[in-house]
Every structure is written in structure tokens, then in C-alpha cells.
N, C-alpha and C. Protein backbone atom coordinates (compact mmCIF):
# COMPACT_ATOMS: atom_id res chain seq x y z
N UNK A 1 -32.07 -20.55 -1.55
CA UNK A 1 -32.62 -19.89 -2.72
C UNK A 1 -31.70 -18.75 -3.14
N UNK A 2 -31.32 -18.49 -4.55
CA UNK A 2 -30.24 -17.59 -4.74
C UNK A 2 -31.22 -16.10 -4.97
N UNK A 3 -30.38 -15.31 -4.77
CA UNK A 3 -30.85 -14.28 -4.91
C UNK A 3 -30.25 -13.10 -6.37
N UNK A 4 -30.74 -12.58 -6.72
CA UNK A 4 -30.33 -11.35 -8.07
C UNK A 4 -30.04 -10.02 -7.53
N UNK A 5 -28.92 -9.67 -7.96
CA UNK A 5 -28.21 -8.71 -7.88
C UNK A 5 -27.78 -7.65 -9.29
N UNK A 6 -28.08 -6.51 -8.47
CA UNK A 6 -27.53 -5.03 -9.75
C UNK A 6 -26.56 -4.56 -9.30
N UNK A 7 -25.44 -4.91 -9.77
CA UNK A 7 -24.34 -3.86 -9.26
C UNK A 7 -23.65 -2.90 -10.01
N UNK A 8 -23.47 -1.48 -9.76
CA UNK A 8 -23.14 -0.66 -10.58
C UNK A 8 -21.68 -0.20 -10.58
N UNK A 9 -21.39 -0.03 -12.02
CA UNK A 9 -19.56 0.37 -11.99
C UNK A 9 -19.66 0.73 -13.70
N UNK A 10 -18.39 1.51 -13.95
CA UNK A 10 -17.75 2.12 -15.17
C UNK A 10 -17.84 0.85 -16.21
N UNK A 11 -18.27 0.56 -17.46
CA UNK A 11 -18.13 -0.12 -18.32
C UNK A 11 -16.31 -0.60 -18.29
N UNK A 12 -15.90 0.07 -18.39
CA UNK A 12 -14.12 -0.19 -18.29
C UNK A 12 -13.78 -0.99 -17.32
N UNK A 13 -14.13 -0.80 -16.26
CA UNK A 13 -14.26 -1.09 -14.88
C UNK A 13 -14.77 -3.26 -15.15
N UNK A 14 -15.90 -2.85 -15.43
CA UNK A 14 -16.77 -4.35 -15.27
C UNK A 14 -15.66 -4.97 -17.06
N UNK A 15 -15.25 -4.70 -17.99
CA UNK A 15 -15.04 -5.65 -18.58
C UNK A 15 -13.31 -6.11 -18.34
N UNK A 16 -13.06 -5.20 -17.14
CA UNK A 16 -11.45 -5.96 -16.50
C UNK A 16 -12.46 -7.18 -15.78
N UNK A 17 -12.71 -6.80 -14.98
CA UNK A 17 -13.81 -7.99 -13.96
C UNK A 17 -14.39 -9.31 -15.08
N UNK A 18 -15.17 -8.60 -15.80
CA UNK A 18 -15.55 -9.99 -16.53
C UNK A 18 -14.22 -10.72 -17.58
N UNK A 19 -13.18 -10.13 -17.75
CA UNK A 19 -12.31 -11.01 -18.51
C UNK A 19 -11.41 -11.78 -17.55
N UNK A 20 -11.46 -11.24 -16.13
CA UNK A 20 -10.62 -11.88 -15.05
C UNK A 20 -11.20 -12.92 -14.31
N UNK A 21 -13.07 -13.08 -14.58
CA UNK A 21 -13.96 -13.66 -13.85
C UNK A 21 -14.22 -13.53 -12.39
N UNK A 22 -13.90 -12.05 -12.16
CA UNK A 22 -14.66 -11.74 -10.81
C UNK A 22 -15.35 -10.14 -10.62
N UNK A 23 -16.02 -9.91 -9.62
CA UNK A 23 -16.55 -8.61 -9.66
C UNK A 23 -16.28 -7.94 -8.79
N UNK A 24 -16.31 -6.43 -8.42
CA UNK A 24 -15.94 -5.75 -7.27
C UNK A 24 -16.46 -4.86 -7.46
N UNK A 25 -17.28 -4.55 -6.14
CA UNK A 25 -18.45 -3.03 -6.34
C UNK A 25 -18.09 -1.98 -4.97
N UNK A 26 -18.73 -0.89 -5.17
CA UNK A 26 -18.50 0.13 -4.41
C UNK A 26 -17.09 0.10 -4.14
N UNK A 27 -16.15 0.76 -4.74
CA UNK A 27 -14.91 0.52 -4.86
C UNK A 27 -14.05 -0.25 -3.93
N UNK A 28 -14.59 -1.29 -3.97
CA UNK A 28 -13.95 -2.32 -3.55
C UNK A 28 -13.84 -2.81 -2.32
N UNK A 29 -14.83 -2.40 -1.51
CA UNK A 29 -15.41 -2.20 -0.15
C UNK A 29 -15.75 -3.94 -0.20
N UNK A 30 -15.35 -4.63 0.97
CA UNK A 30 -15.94 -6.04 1.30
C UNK A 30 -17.80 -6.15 1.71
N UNK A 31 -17.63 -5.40 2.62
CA UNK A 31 -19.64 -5.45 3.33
C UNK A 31 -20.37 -5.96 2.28
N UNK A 32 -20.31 -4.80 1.28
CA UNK A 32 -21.92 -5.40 -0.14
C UNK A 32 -21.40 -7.14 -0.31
N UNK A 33 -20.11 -7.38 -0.59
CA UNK A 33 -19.97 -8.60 -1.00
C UNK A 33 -20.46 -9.94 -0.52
N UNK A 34 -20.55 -9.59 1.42
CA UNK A 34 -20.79 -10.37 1.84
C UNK A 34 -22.32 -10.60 1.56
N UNK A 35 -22.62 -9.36 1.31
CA UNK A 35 -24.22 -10.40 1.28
C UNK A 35 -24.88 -11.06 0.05
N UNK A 36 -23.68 -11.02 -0.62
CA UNK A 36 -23.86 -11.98 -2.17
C UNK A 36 -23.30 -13.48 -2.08
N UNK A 37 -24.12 -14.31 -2.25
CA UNK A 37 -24.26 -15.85 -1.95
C UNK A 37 -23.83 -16.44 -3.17
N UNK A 38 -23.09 -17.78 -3.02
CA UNK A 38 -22.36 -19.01 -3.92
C UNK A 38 -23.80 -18.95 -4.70
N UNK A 39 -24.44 -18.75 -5.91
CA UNK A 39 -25.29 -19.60 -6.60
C UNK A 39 -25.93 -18.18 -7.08
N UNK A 40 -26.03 -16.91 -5.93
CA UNK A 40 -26.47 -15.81 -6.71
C UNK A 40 -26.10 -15.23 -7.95
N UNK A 41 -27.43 -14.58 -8.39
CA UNK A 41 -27.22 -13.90 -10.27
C UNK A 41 -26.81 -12.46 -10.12
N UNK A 42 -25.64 -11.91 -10.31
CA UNK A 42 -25.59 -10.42 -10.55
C UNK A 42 -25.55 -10.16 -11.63
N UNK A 43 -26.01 -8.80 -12.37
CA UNK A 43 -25.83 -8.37 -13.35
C UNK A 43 -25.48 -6.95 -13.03
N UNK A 44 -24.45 -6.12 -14.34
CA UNK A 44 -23.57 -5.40 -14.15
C UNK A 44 -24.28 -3.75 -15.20
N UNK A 45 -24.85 -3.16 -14.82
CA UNK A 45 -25.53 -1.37 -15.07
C UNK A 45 -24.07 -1.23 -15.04
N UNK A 46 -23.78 -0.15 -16.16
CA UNK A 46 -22.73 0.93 -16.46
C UNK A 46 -23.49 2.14 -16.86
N UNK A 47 -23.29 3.03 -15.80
CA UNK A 47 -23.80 4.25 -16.00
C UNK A 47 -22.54 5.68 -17.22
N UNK A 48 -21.52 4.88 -16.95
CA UNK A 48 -20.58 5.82 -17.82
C UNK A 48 -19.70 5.03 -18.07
N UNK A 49 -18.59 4.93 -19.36
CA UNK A 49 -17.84 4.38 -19.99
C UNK A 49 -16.36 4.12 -19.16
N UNK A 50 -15.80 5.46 -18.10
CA UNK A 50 -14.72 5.49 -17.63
C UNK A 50 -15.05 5.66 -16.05
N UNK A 51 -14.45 5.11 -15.36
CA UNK A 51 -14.33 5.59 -13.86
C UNK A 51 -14.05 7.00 -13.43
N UNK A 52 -14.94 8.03 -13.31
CA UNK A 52 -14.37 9.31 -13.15
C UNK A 52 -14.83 9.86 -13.79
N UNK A 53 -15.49 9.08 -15.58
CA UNK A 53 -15.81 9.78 -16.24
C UNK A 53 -17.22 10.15 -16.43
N UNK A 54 -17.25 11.54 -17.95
CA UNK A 54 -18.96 11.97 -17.84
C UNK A 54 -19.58 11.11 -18.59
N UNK A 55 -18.81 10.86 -20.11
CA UNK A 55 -19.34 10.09 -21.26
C UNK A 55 -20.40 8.75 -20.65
N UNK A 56 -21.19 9.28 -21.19
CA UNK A 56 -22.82 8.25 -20.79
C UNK A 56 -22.27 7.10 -21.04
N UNK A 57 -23.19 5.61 -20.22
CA UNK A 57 -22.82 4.28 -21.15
C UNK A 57 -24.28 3.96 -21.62
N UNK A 58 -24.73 3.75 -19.92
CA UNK A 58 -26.00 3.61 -19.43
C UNK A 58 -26.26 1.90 -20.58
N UNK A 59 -25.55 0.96 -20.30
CA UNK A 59 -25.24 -0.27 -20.42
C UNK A 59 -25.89 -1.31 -19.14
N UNK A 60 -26.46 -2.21 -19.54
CA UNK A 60 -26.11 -3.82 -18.87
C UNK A 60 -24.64 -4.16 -19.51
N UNK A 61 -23.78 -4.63 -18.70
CA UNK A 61 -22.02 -4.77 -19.21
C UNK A 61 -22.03 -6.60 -19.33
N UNK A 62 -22.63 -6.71 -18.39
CA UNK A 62 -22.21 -8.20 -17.78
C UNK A 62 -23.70 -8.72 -17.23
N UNK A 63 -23.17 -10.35 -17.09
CA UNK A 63 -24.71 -11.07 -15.82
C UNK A 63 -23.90 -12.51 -16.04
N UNK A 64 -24.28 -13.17 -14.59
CA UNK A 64 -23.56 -14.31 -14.35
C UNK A 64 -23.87 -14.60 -13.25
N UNK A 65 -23.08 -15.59 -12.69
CA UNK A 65 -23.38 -16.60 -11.58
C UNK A 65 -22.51 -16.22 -10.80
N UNK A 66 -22.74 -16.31 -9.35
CA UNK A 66 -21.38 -15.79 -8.43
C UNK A 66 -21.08 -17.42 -7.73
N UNK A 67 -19.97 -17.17 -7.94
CA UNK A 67 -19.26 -19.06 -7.73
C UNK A 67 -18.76 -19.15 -6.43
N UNK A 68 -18.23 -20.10 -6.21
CA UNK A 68 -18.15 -20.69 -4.05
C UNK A 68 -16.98 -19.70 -3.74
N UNK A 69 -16.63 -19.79 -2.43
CA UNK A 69 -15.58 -18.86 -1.54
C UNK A 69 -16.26 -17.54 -1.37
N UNK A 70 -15.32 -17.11 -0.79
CA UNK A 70 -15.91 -15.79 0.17
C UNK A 70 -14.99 -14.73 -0.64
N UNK A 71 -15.18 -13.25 -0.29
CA UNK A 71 -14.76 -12.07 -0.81
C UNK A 71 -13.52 -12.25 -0.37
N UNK A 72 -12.62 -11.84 -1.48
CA UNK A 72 -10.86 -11.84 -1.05
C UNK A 72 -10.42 -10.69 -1.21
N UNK A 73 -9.56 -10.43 -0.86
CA UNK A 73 -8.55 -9.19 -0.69
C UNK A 73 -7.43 -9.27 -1.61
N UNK A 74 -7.39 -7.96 -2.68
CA UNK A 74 -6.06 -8.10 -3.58
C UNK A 74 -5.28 -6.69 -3.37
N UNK A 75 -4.36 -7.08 -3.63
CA UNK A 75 -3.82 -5.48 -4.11
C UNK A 75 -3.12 -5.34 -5.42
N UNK A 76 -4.07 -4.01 -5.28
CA UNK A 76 -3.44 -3.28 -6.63
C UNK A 76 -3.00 -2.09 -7.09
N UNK A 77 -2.78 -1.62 -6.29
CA UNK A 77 -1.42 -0.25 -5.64
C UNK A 77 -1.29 -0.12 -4.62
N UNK A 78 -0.08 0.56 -4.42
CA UNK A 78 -0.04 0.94 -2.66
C UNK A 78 -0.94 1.68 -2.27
N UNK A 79 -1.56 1.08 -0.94
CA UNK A 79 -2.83 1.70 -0.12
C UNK A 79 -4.13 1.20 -0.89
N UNK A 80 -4.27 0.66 -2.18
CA UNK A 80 -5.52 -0.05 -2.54
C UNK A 80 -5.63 -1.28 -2.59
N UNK A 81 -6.12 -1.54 -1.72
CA UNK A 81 -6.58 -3.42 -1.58
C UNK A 81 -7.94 -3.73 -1.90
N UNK A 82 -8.40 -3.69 -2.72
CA UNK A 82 -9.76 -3.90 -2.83
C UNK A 82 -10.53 -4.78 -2.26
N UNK A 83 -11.83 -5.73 -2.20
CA UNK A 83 -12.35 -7.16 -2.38
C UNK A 83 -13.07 -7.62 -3.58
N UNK A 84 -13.11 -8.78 -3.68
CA UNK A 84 -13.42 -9.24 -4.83
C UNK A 84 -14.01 -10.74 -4.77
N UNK A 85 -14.94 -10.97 -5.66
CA UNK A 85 -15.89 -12.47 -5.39
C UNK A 85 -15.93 -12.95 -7.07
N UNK A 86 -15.64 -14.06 -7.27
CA UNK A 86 -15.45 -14.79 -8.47
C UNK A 86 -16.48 -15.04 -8.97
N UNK A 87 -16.74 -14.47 -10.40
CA UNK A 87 -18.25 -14.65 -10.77
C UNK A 87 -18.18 -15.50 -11.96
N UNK A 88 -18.71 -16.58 -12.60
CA UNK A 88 -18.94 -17.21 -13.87
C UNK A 88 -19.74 -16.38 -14.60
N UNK A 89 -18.92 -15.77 -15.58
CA UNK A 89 -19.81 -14.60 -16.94
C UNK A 89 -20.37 -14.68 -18.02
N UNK A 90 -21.79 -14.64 -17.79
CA UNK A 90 -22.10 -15.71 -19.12
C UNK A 90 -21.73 -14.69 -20.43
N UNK A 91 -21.95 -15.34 -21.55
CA UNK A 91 -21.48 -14.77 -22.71
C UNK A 91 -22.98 -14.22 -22.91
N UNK A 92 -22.78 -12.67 -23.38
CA UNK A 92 -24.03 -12.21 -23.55
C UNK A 92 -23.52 -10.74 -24.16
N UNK A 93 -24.57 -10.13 -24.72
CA UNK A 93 -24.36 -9.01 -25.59
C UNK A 93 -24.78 -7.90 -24.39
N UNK A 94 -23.86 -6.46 -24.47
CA UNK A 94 -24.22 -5.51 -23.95
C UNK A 94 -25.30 -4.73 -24.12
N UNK A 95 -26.46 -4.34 -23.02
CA UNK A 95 -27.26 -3.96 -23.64
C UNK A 95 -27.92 -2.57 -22.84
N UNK A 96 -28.37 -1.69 -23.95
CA UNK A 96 -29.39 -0.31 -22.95
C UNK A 96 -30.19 -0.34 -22.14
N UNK A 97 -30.11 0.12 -21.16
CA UNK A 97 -31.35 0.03 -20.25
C UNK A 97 -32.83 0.87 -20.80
N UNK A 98 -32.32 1.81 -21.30
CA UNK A 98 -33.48 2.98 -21.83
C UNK A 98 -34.85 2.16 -22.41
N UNK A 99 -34.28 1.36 -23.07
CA UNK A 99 -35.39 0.36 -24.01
C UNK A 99 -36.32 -0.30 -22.91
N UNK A 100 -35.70 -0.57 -21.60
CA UNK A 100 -36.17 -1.58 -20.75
C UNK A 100 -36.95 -0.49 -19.24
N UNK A 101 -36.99 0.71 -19.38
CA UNK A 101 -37.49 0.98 -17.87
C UNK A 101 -38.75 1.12 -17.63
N UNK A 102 -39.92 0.91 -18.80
CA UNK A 102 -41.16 0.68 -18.52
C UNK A 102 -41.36 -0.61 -18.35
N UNK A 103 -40.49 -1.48 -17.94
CA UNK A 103 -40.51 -2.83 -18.05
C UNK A 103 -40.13 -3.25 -17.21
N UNK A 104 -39.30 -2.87 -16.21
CA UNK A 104 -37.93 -3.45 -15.21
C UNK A 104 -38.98 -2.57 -13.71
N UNK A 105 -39.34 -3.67 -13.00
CA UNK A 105 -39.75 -3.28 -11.39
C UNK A 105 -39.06 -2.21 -11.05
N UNK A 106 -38.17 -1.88 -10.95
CA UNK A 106 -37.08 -1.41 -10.27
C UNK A 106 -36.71 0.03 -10.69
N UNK A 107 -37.66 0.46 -11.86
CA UNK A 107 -36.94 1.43 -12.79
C UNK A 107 -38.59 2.21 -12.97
N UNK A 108 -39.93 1.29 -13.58
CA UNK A 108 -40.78 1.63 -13.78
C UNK A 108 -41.11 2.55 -12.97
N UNK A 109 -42.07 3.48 -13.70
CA UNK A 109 -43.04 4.69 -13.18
C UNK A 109 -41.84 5.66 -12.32
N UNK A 110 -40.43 5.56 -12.51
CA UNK A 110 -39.72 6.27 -11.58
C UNK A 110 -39.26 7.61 -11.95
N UNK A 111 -39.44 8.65 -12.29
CA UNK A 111 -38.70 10.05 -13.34
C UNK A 111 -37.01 9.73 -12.85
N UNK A 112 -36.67 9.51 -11.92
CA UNK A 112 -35.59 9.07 -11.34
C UNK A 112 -35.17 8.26 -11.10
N UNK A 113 -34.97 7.52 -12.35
CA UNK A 113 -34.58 5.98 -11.92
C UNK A 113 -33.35 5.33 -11.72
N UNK A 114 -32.54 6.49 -12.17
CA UNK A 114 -30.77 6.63 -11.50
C UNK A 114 -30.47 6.18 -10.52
N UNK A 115 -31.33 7.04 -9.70
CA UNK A 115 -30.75 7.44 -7.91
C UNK A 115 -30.40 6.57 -7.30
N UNK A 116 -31.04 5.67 -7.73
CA UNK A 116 -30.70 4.57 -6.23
C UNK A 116 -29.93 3.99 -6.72
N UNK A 117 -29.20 4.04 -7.82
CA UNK A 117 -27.69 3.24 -8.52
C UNK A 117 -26.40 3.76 -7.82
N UNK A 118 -26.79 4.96 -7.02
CA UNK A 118 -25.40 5.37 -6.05
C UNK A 118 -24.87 4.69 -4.93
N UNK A 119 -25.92 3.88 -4.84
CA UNK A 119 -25.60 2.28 -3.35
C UNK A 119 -24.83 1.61 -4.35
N UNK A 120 -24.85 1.16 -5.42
CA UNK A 120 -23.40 0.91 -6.11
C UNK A 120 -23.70 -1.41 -5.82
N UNK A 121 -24.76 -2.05 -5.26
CA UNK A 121 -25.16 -2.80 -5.11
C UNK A 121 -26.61 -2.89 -5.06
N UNK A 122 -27.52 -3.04 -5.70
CA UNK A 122 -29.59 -3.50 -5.13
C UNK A 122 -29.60 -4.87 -5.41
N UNK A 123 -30.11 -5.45 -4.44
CA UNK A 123 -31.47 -6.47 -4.98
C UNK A 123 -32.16 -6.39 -5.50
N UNK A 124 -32.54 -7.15 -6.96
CA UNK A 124 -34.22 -7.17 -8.03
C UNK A 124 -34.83 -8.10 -7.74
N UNK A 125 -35.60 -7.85 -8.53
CA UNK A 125 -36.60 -9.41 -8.92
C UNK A 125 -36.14 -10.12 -9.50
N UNK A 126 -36.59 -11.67 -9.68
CA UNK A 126 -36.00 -12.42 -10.57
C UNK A 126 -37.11 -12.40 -11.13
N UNK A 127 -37.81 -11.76 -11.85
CA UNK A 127 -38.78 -11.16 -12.66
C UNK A 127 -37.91 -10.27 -13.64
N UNK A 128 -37.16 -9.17 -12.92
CA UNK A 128 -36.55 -7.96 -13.12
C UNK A 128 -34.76 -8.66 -14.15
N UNK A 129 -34.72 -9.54 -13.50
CA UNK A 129 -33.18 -10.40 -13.95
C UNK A 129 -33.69 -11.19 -15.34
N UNK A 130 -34.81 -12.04 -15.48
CA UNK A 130 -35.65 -12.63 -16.37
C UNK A 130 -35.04 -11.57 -17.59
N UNK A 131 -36.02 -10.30 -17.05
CA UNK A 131 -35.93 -9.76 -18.44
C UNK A 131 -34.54 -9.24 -18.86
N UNK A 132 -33.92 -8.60 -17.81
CA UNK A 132 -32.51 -8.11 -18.62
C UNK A 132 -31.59 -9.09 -18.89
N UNK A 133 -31.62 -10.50 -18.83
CA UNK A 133 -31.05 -11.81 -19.22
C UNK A 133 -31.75 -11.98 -20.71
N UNK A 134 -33.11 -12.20 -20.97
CA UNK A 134 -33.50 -12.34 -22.11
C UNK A 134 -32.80 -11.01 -23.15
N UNK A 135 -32.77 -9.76 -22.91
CA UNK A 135 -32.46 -8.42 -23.75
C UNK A 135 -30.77 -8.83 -23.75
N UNK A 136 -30.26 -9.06 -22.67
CA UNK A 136 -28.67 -9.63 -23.07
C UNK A 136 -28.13 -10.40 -23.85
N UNK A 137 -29.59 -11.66 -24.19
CA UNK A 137 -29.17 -12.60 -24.88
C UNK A 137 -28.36 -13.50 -24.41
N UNK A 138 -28.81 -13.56 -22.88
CA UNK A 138 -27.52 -13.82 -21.77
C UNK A 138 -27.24 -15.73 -22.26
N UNK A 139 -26.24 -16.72 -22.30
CA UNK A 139 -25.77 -17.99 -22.61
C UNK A 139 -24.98 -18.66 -21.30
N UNK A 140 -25.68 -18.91 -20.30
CA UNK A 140 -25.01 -19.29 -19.05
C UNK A 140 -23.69 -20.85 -19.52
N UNK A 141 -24.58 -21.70 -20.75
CA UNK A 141 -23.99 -22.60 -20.82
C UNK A 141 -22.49 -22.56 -21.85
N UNK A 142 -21.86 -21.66 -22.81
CA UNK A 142 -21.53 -21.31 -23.12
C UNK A 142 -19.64 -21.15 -21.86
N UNK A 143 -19.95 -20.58 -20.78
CA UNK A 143 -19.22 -20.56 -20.12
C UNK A 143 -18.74 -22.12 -19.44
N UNK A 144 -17.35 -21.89 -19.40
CA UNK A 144 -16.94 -23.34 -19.04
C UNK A 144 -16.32 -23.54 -17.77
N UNK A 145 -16.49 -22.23 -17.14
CA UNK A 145 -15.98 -21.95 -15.91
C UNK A 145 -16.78 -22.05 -14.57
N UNK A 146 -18.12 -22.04 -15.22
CA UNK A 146 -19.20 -21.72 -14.55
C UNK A 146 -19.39 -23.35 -13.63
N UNK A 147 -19.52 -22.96 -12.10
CA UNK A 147 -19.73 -24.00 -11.20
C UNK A 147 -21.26 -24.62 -11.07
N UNK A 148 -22.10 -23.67 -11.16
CA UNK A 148 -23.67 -23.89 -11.26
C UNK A 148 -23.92 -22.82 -12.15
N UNK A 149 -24.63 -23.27 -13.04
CA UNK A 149 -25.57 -23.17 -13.77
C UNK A 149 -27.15 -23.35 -13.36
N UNK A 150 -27.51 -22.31 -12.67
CA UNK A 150 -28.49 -22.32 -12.29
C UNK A 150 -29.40 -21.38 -12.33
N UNK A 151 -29.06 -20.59 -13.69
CA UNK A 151 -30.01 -19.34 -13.79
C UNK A 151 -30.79 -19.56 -14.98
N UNK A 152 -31.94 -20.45 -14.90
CA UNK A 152 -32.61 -20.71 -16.18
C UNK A 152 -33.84 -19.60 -15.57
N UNK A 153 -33.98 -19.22 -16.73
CA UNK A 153 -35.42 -18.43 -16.50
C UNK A 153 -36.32 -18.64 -17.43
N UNK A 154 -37.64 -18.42 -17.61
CA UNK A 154 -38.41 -18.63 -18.34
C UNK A 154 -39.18 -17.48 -18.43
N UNK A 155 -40.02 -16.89 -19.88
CA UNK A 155 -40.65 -15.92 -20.56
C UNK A 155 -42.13 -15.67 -19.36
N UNK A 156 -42.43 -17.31 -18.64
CA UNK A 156 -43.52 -17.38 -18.35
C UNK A 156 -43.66 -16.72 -16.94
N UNK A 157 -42.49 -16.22 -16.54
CA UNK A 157 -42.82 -15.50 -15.40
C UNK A 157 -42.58 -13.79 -15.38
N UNK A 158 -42.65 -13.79 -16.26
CA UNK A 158 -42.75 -11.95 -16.97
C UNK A 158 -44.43 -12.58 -16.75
């Protein structure tokens, strides 16, 4: 059974990842990766526009399918090797979370619904994925890269 994933990073950040078709969280640390499975749904929270930076985004960036093989190792300066897991990105519009936190498990009734975006990886609901896929306008089929296609959701489980 696949599981849904929030992973958080710089808008700048996630649309190198989604034009390269892979993702990399908590700067690039392997552990979170491993526990993201061939068939799982992540979707991509941007809390700010630049890595480092203040400028708000507070964006959904991305959502997609995470495709077969295991977390790899690249480099991309001396002394940074990151990891990284190949994700199929569906075509979908960027969207606010603000509109969505009386709505989203994960966010509701919280005054603080930030905080726990500093683990930089959570597990949701696929209740919680439902809806920020529908507000994305998310198009799994659209992508031609994509190995499974297996994130149909339906209205009827909101």
C-alpha cells in the first residue's frame, strides 16, 4: 500500500527537482528517503521562495509519484553530495496552503501549523493528499515519465 508524503523545501529548490524529475529533502540527508516507497505520493510545501531566504511562498510547488530504485548519491560541489529519489511530476498548478488549513488533517484547529514543517519530511492522509491534489489541479496522466500511475483519488473520500 503506498503511502503520502509532505516534504518541505525553498520553491527554487523543488522546481530544479521537478524539472530534473527527482526530489531531495532535509538537505539532502539519505534516512527520510529511505522511508519513501516505489509507488508513494509526495507532495512539495514551500514555505519561502529562496533557500536561506525570508520572502514568504507558503506554496504546494509540486505532487507526484516516487518511481523504482533506491536513494542515490550525487555531487554537486566539493564536500556536497546530497541523496536523491526519482519522482514522476505530475503537471499541476502551484497552489496556497492558507485557503486549505481548515481543511487539511494535518494543519486544522492548529494556531501553529508551521512547526512541524521543520522535520523537512511528514506523513498525511490520503484524505489530506485527496485534497491538495484536487486544489493543484494535479494531471498524473499528462506525465510520460511516470512508471505507475497510481494516484487516483476520488471527491468521495473527503
Amino acid at each position: 500500500m503506498s503511502r503520502n508524503w509532505l516534504a518541505v523545501a525553498s520553491a527554487e529548490h523543488v522546481r530544479q527537482g521537478r524539472q530534473a524529475g527527482f526530489m531531495q529533502v532535509c538537505h539532502g540527508k539519505e534516512s527520510p528517503l529511505r522511508r519513501i516507497k516505489y509507488g508513494d505520493h509526495v507532495v512539495y510545501y514551500s514555505p519561502t521562495l529562496n533557500f536561506g531566504g525570508k520572502e514568504k511562498c507558503q506554496l504546494f510547488t509540486a505532487i507526484g509519484t516516487v518511481l523504482s530504485g533506491e536513494p542515490y548519491q550525487v555531487e554537486m560541489s566539493s564536500g556536497f553530495h546530497p541523496y536523491r529519489r526519482n519522482v514522476a511530476w505530475a503537471s499541476s498548478i502551484e497552489t496556497p496552503i492558507l485557503p486549505l488549513l481548515d481543511c487539511l488533517e494535518f494543519t486544522k484547529n492548529k494556531k501553529n501549523w508551521g512547526y512541524q514543517f521543520r522535520y523537512g519530511l511528514i506523513s498525511i492522509s490520503e484524505r489530506d493528499m485527496t485534497i491538495i491534489s484536487k486544489a493543484m489541479q494535479a494531471n498524473f496522466d499528462d506525465n510520460d515519465n511516470a512508471e505507475n500511475h497510481n494516484l487516483i483519488f476520488s471527491m468521495e473520500t473527503i
